[in-house]
Protein backbone atom coordinates (compact mmCIF):
# COMPACT_ATOMS: atom_id res chain seq x y z
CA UNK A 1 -0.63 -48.17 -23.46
CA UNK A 2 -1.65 -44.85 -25.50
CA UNK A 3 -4.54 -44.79 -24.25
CA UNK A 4 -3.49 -44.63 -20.01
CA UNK A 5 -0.16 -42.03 -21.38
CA UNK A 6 -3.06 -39.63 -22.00
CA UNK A 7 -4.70 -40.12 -19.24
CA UNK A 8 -1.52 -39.43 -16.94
CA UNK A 9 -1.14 -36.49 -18.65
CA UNK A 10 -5.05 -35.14 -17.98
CA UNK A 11 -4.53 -35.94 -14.80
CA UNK A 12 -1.15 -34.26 -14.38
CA UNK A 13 -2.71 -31.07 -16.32
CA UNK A 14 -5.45 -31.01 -13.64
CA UNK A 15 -3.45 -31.35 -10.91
CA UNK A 16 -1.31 -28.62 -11.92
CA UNK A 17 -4.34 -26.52 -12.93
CA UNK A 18 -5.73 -27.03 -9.37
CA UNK A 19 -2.29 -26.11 -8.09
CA UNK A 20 -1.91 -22.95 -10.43
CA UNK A 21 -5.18 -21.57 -9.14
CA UNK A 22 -4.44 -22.37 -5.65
CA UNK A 23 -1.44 -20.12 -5.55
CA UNK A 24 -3.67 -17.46 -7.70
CA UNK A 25 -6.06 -17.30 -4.81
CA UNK A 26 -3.33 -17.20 -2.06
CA UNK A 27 -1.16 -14.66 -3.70
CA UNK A 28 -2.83 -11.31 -2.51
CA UNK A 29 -3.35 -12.57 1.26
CA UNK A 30 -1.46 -10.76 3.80
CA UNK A 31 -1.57 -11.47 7.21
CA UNK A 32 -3.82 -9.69 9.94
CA UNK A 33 -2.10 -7.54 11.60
CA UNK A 34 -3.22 -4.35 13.83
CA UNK A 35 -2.23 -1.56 12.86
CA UNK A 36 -0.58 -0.14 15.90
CA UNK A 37 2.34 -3.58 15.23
CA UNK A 38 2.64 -2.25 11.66
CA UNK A 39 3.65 1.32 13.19
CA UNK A 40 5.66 0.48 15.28
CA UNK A 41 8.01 -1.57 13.15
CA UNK A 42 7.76 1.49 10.03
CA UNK A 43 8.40 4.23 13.33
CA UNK A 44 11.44 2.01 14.73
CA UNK A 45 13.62 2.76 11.33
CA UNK A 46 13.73 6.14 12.17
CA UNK A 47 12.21 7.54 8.50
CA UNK A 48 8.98 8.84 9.61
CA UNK A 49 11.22 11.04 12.43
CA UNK A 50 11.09 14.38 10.32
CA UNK A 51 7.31 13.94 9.72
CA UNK A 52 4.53 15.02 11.57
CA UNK A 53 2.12 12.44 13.00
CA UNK A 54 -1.90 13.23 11.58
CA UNK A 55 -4.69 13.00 12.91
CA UNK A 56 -8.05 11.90 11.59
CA UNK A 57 -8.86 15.55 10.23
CA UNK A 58 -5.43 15.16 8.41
CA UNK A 59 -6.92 11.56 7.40
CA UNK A 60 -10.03 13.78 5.87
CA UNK A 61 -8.58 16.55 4.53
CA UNK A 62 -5.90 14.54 2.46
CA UNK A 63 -7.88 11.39 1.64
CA UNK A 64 -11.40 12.65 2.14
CA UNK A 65 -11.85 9.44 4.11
CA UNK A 66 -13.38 8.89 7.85
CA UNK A 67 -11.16 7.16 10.63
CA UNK A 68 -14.69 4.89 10.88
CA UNK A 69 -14.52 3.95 7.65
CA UNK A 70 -11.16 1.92 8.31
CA UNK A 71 -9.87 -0.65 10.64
CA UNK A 72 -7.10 1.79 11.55
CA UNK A 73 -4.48 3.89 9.98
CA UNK A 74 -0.58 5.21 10.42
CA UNK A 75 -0.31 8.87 8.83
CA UNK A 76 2.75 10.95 8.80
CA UNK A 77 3.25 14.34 6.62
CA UNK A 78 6.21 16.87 6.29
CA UNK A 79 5.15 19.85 7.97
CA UNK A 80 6.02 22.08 5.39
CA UNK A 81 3.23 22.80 2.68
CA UNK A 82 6.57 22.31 0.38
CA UNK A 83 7.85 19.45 1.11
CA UNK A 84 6.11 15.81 -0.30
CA UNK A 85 7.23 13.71 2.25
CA UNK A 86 4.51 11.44 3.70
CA UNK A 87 4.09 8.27 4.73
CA UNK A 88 0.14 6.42 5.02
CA UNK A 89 -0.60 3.06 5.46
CA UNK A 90 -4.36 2.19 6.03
CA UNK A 91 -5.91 -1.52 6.90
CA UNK A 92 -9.15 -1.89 5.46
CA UNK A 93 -12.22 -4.16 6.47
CA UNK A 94 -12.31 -5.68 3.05
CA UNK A 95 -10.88 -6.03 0.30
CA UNK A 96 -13.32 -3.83 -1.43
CA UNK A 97 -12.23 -1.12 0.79
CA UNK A 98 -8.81 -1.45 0.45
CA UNK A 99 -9.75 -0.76 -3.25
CA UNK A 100 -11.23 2.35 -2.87
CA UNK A 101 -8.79 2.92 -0.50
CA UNK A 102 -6.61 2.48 -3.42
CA UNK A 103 -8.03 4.80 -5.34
CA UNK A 104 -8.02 8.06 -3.13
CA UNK A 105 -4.39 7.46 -2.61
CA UNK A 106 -3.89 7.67 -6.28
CA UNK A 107 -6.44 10.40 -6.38
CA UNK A 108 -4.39 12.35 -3.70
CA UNK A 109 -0.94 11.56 -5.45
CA UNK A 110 -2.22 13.03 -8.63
CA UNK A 111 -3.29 16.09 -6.60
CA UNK A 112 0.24 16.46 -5.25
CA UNK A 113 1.75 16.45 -8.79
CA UNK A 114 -0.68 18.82 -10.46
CA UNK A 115 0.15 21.20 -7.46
CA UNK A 116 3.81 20.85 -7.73
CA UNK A 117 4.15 21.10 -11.63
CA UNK A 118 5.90 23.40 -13.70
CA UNK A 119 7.70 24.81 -10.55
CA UNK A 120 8.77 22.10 -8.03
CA UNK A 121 11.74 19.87 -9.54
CA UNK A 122 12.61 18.29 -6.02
CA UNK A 123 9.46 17.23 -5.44
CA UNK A 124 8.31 16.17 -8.66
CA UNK A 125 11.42 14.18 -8.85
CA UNK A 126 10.03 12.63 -5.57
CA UNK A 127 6.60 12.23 -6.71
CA UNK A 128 7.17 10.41 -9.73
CA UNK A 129 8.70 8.08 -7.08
CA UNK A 130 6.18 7.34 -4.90
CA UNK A 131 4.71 4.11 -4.05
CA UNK A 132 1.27 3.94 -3.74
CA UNK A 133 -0.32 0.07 -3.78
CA UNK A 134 -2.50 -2.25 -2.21
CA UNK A 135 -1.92 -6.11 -1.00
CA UNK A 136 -4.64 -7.92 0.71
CA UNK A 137 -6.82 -5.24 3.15
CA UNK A 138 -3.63 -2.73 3.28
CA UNK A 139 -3.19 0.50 1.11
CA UNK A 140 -0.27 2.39 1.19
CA UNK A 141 1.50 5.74 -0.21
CA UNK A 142 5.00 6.49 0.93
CA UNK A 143 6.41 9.53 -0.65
CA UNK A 144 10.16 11.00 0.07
CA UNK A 145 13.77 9.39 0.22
CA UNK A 146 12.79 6.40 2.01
CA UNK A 147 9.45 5.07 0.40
CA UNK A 148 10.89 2.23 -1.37
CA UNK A 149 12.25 1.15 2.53
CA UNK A 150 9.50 1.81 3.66
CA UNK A 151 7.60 -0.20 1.20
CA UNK A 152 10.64 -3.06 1.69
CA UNK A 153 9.02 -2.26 5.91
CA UNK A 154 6.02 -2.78 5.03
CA UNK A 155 5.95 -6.00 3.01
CA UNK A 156 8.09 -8.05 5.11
CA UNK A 157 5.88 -7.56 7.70
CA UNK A 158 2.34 -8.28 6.21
């Protein structure tokens, strides 16, 4: 009787294990989605309005990165040189790109701050705000009023 209690319960900690893991692995996956759907559902809300739409020498410039080296992108940046306001999603190949990916966004939001401290309280104030992550082979770094909608956008669609 002892002896097959303990054996349920082995059996129920491996089974829950397996399951734990399971949902480990699936946890980061996002769904496939070109880029140009992903656009158009962040465009239709009417935030990226105000913002200019960039192209790939915006892509280098800000992010040092080459429109080949992604599976497409959605960039939009305030015109003005003092304004913050920006909105960039990128889909990656893998997810070892979205990583680096990653990593020039934060790169580039630390650039923003150390050229806006000391002297710009609005936009430090929106800075310190900004969302920059990564989910699966997507990267993103919304910056301005709406980048927590955006980022709300953005996840209920991937």
């Amino acid at each position: 009787m002892k002896a097959d209690r303990h054996l349920l319960i082995k059996i129920f900690m491996i089974l829950f294990l397996a399951a734990y893991l399971c949902l480990l692995c699936l946890s980061d996956s996002t769904r496939n989605l070109p880029i140009e759907q992903l656009a158009s559902a962040l465009e239709a809300g009417g935030n990226t309005a105000a913002l200019e739409k960039q192209n790939k020498a915006g892509l280098k410039r800000f992010y040092q990165l080459e429109e080949s080296d992604t599976d497409g992108y959605l960039f939009y940046k305030a015109a003005s040189p003092m304004a913050v306001d920006e909105v960039f999603v990128v889909k990656a190949r893998s997810r070892e790109d979205a990583g680096h990916f990653l990593e020039l966004a934060e790169e580039h939001l630390r650039s923003q701050k150390r050229t806006f401290e000391g002297y710009g309280t609005t936009q430090m104030g929106l800075l310190n705000q900004a969302v920059v992550e990564s989910k699966g082979i997507y990267t993103w770094y919304f910056c301005g009023e709406y980048a927590d909608t955006l980022r709300q956008q953005l996840l209920a669609r991937i």
